[in-house]
C-alpha atoms as a PDB file:
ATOM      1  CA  UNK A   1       0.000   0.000   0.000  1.00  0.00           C
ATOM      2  CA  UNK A   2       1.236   3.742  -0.647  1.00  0.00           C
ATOM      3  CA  UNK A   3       0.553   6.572   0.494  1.00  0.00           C
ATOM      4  CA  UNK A   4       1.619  10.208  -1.100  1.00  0.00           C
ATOM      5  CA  UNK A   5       1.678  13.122   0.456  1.00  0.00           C
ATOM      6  CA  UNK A   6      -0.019  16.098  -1.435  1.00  0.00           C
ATOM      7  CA  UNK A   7       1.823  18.654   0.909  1.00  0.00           C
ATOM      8  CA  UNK A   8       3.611  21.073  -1.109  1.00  0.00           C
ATOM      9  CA  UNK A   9       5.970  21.141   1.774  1.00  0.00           C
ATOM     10  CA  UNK A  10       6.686  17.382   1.777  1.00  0.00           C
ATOM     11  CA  UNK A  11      10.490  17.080   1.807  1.00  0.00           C
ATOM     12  CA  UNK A  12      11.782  15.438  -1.467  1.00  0.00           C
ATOM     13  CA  UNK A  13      14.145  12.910  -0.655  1.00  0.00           C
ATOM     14  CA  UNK A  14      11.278  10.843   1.991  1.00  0.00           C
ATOM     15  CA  UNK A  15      10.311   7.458   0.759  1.00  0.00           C
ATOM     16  CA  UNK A  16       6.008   7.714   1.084  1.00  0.00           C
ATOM     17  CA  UNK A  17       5.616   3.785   0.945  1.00  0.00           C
ATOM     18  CA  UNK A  18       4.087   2.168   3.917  1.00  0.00           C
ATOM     19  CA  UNK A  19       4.831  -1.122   5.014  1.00  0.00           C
ATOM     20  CA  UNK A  20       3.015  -3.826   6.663  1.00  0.00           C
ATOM     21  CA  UNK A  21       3.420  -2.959  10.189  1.00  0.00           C
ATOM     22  CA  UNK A  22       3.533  -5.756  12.597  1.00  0.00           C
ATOM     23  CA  UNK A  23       4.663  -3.323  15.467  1.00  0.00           C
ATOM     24  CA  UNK A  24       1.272  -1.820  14.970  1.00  0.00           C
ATOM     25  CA  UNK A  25      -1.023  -4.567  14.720  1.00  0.00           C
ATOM     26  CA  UNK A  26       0.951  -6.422  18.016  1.00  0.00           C
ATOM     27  CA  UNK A  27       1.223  -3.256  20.366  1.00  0.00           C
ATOM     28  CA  UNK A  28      -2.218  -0.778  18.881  1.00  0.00           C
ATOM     29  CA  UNK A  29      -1.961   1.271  22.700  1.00  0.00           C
ATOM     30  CA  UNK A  30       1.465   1.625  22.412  1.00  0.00           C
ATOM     31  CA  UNK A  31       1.024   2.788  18.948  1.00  0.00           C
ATOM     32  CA  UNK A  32      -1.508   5.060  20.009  1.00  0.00           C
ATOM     33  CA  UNK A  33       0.172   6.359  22.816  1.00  0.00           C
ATOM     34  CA  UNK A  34       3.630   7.010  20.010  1.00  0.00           C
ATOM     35  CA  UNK A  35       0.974   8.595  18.050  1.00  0.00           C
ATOM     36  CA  UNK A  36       0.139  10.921  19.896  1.00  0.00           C
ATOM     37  CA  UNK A  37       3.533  12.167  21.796  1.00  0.00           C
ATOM     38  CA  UNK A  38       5.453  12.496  18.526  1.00  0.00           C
ATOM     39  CA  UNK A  39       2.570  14.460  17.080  1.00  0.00           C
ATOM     40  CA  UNK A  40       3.131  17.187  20.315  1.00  0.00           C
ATOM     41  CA  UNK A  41       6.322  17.026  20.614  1.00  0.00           C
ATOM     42  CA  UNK A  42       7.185  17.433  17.022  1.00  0.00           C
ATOM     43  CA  UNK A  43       4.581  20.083  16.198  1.00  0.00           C
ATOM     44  CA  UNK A  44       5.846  21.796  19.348  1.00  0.00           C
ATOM     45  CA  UNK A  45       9.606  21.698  18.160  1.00  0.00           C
ATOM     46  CA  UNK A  46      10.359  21.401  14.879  1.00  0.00           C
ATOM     47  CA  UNK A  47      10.432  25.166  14.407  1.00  0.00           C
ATOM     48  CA  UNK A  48      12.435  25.952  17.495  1.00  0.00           C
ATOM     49  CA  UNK A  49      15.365  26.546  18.307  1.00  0.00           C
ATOM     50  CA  UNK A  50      15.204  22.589  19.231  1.00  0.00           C
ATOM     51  CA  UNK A  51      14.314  21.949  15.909  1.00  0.00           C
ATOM     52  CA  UNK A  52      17.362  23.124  14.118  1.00  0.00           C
ATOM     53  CA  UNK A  53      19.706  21.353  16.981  1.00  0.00           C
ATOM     54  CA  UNK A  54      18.049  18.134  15.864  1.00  0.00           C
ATOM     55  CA  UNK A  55      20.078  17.492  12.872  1.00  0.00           C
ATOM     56  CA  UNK A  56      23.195  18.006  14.635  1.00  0.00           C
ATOM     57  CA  UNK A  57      22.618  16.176  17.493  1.00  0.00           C
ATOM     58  CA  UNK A  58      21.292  13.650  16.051  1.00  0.00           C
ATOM     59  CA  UNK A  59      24.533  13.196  14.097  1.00  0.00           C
ATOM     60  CA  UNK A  60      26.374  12.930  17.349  1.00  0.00           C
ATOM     61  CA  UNK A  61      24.254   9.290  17.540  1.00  0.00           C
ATOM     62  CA  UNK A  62      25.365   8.489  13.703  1.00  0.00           C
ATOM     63  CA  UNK A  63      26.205   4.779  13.071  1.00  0.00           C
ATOM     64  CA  UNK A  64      28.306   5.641  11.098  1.00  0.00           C
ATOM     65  CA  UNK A  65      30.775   6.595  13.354  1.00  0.00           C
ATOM     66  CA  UNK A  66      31.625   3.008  13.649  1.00  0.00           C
ATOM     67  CA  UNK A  67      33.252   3.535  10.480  1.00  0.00           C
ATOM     68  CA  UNK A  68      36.103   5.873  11.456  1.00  0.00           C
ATOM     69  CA  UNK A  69      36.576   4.505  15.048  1.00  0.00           C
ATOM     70  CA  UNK A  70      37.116   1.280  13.902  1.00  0.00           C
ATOM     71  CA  UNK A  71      40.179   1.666  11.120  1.00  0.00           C
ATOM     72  CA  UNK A  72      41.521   4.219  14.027  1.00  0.00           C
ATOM     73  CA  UNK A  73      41.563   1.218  16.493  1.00  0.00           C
ATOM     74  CA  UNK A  74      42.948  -1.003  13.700  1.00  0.00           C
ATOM     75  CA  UNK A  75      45.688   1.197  12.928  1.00  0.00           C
ATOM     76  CA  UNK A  76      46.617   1.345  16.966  1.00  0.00           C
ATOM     77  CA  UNK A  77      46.705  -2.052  16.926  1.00  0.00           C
ATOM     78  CA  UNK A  78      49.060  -2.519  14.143  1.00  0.00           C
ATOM     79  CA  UNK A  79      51.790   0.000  15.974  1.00  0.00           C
ATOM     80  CA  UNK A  80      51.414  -1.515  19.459  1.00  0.00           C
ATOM     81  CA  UNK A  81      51.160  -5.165  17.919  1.00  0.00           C
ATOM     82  CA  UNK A  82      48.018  -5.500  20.202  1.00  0.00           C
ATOM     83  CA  UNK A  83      44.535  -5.753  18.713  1.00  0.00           C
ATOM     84  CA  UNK A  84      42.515  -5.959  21.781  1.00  0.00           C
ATOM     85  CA  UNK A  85      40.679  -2.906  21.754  1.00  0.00           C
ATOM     86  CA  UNK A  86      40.315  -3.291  17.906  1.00  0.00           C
ATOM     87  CA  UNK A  87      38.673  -6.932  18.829  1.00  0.00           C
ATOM     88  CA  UNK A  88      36.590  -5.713  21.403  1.00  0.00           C
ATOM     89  CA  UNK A  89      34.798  -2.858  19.580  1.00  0.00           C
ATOM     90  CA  UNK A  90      34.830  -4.841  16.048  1.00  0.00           C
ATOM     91  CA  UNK A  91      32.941  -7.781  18.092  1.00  0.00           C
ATOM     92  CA  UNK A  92      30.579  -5.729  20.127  1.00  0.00           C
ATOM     93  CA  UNK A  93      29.085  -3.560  16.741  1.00  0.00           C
ATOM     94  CA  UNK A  94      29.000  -6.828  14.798  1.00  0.00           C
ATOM     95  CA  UNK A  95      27.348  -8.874  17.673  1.00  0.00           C
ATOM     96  CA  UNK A  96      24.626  -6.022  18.770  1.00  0.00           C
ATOM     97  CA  UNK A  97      24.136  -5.403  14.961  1.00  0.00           C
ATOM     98  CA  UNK A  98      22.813  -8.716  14.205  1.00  0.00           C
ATOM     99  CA  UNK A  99      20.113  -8.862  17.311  1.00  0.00           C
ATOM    100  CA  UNK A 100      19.531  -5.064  16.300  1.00  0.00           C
ATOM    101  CA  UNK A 101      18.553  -6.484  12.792  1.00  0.00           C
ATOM    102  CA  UNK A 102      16.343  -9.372  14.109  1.00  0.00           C
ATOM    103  CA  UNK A 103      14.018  -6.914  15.942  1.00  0.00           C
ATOM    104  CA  UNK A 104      14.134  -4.671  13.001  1.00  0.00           C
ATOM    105  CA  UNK A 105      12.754  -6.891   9.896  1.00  0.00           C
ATOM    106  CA  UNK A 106      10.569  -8.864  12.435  1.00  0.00           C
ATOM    107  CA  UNK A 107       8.366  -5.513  13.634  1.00  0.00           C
ATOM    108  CA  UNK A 108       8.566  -3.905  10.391  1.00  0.00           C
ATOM    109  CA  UNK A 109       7.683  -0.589  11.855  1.00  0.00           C
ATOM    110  CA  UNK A 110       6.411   2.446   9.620  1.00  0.00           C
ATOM    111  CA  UNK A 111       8.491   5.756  10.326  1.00  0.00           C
ATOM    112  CA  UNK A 112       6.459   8.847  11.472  1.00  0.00           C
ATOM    113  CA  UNK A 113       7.106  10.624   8.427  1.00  0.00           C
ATOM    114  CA  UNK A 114       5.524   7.755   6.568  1.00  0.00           C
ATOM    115  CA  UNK A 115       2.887   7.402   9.102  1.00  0.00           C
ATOM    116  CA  UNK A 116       1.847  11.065   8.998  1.00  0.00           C
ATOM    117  CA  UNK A 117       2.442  12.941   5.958  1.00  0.00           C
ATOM    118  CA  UNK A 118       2.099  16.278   8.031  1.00  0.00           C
ATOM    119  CA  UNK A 119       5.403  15.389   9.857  1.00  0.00           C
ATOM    120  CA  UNK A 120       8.628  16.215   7.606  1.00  0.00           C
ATOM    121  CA  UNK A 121      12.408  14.576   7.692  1.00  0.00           C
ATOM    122  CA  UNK A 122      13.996  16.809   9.182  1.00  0.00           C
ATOM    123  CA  UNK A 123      17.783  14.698   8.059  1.00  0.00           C
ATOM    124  CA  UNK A 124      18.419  12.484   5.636  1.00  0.00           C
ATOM    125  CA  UNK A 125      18.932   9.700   7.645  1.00  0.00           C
ATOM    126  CA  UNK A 126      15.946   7.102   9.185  1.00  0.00           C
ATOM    127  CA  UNK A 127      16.068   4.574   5.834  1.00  0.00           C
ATOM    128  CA  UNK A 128      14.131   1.467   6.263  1.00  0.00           C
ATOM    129  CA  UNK A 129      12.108   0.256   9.406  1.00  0.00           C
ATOM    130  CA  UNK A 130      11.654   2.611  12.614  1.00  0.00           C
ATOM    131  CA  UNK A 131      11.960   0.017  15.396  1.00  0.00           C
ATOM    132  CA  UNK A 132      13.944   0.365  17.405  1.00  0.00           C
ATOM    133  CA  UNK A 133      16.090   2.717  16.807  1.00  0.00           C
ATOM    134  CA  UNK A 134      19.118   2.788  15.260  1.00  0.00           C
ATOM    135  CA  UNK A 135      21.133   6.043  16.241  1.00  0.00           C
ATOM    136  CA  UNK A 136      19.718   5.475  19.794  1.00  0.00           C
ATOM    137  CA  UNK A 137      20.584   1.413  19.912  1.00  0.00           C
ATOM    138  CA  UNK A 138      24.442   1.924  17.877  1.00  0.00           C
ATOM    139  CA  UNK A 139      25.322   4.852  19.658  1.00  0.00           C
ATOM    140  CA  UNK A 140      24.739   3.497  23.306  1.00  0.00           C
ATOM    141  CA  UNK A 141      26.760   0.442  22.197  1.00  0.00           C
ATOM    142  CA  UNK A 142      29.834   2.185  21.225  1.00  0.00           C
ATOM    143  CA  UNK A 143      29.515   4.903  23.892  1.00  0.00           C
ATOM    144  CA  UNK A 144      28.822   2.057  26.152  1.00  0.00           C
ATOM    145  CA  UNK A 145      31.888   0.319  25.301  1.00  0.00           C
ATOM    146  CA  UNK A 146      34.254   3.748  25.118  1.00  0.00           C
ATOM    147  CA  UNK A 147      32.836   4.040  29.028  1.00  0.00           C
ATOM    148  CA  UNK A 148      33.853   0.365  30.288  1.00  0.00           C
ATOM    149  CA  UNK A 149      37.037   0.228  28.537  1.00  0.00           C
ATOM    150  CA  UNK A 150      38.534   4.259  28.852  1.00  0.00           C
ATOM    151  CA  UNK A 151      36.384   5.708  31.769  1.00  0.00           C
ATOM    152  CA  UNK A 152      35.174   2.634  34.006  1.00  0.00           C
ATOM    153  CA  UNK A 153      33.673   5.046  36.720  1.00  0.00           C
ATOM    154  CA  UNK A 154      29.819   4.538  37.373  1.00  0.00           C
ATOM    155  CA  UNK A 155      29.850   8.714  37.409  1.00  0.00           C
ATOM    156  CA  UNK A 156      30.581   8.586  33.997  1.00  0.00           C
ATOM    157  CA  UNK A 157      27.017   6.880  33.548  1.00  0.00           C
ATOM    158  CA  UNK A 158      25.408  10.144  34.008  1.00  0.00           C
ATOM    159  CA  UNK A 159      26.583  11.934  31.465  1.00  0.00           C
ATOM    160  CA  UNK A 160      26.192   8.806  29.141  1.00  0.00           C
ATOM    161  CA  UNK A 161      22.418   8.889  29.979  1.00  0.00           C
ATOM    162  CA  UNK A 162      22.036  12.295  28.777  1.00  0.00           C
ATOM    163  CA  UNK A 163      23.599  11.431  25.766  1.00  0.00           C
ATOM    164  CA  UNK A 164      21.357   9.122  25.250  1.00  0.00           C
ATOM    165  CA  UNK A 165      18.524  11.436  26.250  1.00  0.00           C
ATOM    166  CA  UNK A 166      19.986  13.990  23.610  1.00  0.00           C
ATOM    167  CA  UNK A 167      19.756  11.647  20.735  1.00  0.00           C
ATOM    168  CA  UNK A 168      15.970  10.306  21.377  1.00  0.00           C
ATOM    169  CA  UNK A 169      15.199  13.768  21.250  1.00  0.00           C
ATOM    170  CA  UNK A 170      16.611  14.426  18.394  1.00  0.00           C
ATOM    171  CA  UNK A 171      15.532  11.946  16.378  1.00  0.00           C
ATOM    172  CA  UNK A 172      12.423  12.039  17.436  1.00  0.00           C
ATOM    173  CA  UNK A 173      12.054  15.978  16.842  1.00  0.00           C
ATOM    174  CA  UNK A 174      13.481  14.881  13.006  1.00  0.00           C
ATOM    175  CA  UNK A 175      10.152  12.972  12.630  1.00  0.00           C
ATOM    176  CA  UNK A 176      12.256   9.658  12.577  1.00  0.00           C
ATOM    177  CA  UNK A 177      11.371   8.022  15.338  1.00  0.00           C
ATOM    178  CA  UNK A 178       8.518   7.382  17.575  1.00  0.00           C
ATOM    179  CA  UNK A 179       9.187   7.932  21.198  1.00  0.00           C
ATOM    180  CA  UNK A 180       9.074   3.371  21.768  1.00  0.00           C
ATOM    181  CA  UNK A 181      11.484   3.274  19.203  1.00  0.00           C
ATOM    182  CA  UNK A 182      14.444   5.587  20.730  1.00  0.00           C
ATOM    183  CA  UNK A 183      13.497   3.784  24.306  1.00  0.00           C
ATOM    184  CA  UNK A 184      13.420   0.424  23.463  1.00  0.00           C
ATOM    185  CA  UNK A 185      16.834   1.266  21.281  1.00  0.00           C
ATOM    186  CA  UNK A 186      18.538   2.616  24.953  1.00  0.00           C
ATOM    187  CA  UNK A 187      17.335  -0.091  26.800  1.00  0.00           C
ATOM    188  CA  UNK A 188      18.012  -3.473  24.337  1.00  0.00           C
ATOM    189  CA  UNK A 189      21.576  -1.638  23.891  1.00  0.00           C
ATOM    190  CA  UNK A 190      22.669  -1.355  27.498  1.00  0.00           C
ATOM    191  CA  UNK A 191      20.964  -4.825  27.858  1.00  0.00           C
ATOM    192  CA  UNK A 192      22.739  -5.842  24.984  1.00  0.00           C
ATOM    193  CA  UNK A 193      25.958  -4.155  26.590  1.00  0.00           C
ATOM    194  CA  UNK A 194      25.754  -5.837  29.775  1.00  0.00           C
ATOM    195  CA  UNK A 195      25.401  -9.590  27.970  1.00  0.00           C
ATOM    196  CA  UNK A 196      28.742  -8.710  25.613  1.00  0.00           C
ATOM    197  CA  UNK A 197      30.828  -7.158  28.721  1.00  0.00           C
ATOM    198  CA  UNK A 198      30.000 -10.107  30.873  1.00  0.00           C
ATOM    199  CA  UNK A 199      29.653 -13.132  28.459  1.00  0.00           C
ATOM    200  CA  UNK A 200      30.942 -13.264  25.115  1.00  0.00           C
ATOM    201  CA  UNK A 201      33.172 -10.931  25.156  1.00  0.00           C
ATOM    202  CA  UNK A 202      35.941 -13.317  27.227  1.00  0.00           C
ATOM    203  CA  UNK A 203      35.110 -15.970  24.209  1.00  0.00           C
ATOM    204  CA  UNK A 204      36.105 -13.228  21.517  1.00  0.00           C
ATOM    205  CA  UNK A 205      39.040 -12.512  23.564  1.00  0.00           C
ATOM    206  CA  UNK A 206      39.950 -16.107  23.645  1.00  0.00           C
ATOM    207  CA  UNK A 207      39.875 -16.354  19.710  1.00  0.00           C
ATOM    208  CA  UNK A 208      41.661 -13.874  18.994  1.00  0.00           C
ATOM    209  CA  UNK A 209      44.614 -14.635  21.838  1.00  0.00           C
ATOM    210  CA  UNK A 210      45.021 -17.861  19.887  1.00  0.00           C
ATOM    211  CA  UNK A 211      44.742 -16.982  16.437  1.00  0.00           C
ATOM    212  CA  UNK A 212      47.088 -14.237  17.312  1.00  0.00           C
ATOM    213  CA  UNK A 213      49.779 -16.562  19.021  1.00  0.00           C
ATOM    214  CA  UNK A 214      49.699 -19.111  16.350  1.00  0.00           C
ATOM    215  CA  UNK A 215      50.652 -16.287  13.723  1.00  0.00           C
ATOM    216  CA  UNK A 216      53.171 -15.276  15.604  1.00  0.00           C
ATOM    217  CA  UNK A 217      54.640 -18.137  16.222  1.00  0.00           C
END
């Protein structure tokens, strides 16, 4: 089914198609409640000051950012001939990306902008399914991990919180996201987190140890 827009202010570059929404049809209060939150808070902000911070901030939360942290920590492993920290943040995106995905294609979930063609993209970003999260699920991982391998103090959780309250906003002030979708994206993440840190992380560790002793030997 599709659905276009016959806004004159409809932003260009947004994808009108609907999907078939499973997140919908399992949670409808939920979806209500989503409904109607993004509809105040995004009528509310999009033309404040907030509003223009969005885009920014919402960068701050880019998954992409995997992509130049990770050669960085490759490269530091090549000159110190240890590629622990390269290991441990390779394993952890990789690991959280694949239950991330599960969630993802299994709920299906419409974007607001696609929901409600009053609502504009305020970024270019927010391709594909809405649930949960992306920016809000990626971000807490790596953040996550810079905080228990650089900064293992439990104050540092407080400003790690309100990064993570930064980037809901933000992406749900871009009309990206519905306020469940930036939540559940915190909370699966630092669930997520806490299984890696404690679990598989030692077995990665392992691997690599032994793949990295019989090369040298």
């Amino acid at each position: 089914m599709k659905t276009t827009s016959n806004s004159p202010n409809h932003s260009p570059f947004v994808d009108d198609t609907l999907i078939p929404d499973r997140f919908a049809k399992t949670f409808p209060k939920i979806q209500q409640w989503d409904s109607t939150v993004i509809n105040k808070l995004y009528f509310k902000t999009n033309t404040t000051k907030v509003g223009k911070m969005a885009r920014m901030v919402s960068f701050l939360g880019d998954p992409r950012l995997w992509i130049g942290i990770l050669p960085i920590l490759g490269v530091i492993g090549l000159v110190q001939m240890d590629f622990t920290y390269f290991v441990i943040f390779s394993t952890g995106f990789f690991q959280s990306m694949l239950t991330y995905y599960l969630l993802k294609f299994y709920f299906r979930r419409n974007r607001p902008f696609k929901v409600f063609p009053e609502i504009l993209r305020l970024d270019k970003t927010g391709h594909g399914y809405g649930f949960p999260s992306g920016h809000c699920h990626h971000s807490t991982i790596l953040m996550g991990l810079m905080w228990l391998n650089f900064f293992p103090n439990p104050w540092f959780l407080i400003p790690l919180l309100v990064y993570n309250g930064s980037i809901a906003l933000s992406r749900m002030v871009s009309g990206c996201h519905f306020p469940s979708d930036t939540i559940v994206g915190i909370i699966f993440a630092y669930l997520e987190l806490t299984f890696y840190w404690l679990v598989t992380k030692i077995l990665y560790l392992g691997i690599y140890e032994s793949l990295f002793r019989m090369l040298m030997a």
